[in-house]
Protein backbone atom coordinates (compact mmCIF):
# COMPACT_ATOMS: atom_id res chain seq x y z
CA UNK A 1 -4.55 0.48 4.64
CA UNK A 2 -1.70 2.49 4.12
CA UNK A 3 1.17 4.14 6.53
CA UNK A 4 1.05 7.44 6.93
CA UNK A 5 5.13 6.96 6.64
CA UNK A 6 4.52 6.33 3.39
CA UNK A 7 2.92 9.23 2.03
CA UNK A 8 3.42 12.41 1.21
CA UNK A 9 1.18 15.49 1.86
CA UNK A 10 0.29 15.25 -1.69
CA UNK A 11 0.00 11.23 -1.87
CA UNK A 12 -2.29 11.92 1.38
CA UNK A 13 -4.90 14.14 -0.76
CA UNK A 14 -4.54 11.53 -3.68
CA UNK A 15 -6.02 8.93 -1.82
CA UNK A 16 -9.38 10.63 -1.53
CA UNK A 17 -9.78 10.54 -5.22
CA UNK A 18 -8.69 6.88 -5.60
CA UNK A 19 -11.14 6.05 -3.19
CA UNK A 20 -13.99 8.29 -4.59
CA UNK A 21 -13.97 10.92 -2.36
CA UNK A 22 -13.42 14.15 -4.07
CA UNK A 23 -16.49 15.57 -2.92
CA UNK A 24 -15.67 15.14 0.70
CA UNK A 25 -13.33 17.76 1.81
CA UNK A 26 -11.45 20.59 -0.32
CA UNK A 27 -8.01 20.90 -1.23
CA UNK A 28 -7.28 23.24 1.75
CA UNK A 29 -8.96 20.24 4.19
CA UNK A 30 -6.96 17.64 3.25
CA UNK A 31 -3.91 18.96 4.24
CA UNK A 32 -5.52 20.02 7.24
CA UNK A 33 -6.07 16.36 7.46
CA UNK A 34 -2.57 15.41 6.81
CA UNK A 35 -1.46 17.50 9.44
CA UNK A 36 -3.94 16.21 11.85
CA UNK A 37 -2.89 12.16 11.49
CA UNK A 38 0.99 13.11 11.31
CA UNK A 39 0.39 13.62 15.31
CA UNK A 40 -0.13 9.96 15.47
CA UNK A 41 3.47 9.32 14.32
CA UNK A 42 4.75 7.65 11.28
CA UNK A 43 3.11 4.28 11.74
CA UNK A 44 -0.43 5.42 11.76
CA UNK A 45 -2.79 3.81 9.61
CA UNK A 46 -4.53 5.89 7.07
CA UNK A 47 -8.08 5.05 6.35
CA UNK A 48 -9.61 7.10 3.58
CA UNK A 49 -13.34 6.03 4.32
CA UNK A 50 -12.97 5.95 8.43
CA UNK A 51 -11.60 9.25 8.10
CA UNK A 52 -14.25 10.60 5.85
CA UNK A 53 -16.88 8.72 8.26
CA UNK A 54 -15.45 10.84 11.08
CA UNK A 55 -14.74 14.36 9.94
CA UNK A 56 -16.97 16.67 7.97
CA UNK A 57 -16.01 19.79 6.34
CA UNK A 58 -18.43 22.93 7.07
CA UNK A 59 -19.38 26.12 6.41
CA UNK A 60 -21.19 28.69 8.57
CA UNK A 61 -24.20 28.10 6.08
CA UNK A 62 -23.66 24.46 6.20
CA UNK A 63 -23.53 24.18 9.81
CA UNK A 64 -26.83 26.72 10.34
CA UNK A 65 -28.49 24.10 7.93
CA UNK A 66 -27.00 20.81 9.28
CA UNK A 67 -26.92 21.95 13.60
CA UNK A 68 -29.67 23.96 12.83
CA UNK A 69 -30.33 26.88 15.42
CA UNK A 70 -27.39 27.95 17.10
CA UNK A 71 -28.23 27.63 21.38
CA UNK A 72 -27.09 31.11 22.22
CA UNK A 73 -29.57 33.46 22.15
CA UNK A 74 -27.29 36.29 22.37
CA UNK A 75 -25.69 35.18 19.06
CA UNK A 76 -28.00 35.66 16.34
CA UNK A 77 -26.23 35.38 13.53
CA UNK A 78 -23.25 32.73 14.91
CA UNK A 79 -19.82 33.60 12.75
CA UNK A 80 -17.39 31.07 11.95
CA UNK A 81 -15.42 31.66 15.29
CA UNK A 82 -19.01 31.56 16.85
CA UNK A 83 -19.62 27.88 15.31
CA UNK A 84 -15.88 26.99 16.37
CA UNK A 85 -15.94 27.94 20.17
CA UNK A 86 -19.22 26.53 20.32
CA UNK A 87 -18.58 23.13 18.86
CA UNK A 88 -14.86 22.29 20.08
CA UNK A 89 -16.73 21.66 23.75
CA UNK A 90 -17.77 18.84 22.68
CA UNK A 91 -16.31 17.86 19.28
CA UNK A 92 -12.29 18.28 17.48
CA UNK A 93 -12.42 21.48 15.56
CA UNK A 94 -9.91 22.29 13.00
CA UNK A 95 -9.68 25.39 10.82
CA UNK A 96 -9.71 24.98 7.12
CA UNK A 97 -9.37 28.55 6.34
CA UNK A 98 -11.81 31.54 6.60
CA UNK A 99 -14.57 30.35 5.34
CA UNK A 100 -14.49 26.12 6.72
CA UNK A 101 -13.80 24.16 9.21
CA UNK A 102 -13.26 20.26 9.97
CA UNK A 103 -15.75 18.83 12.77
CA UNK A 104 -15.00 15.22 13.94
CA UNK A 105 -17.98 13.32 14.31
């Protein structure tokens, strides 16, 4: 495993392609990503596949599909937002950008 010391934000998003995991997360996520582990401080130990085990990148379409229906039947049509209030009760929510966001597993 490597340091998070000794990356970069850049060297960070690398090391989902040397480990075969492009298709994971977009550009946008990984940094997100970066950010997230640089809490941990300097010494924390980056783990391309754990981290890909816990975190998946969604849209709203993705997350109708993969949460199926959303449990508030006052929202019929859950946004983004919707989907992020509604999940950070019981999971870490990060915003990608408009249109994603990270869910920890």
């Amino acid at each position: 495993m490597t340091k998070l010391s000794d990356l970069g934000a850049t060297d960070f998003c690398d090391l989902f392609d040397k480990h075969n995991r492009s298709e994971n997360f977009t550009e946008d996520a990984r940094h997100e990503l970066f950010d997230y582990y640089k809490q941990f401080g300097p010494d924390c130990e980056i783990d391309i596949v754990g981290i890909c085990c816990d975190w998946g990148e969604y849209t709203v379409e993705t997350l109708n599909d993969y949460f199926g229906k959303f449990d508030a039947p006052e929202v019929e049509n859950p946004s983004l937002d919707d989907w992020t209030e509604h999940l950070s009760r019981n999971y870490s929510v990060i915003a990608v950008d408009d249109d994603s966001i990270l869910v920890s597993s």
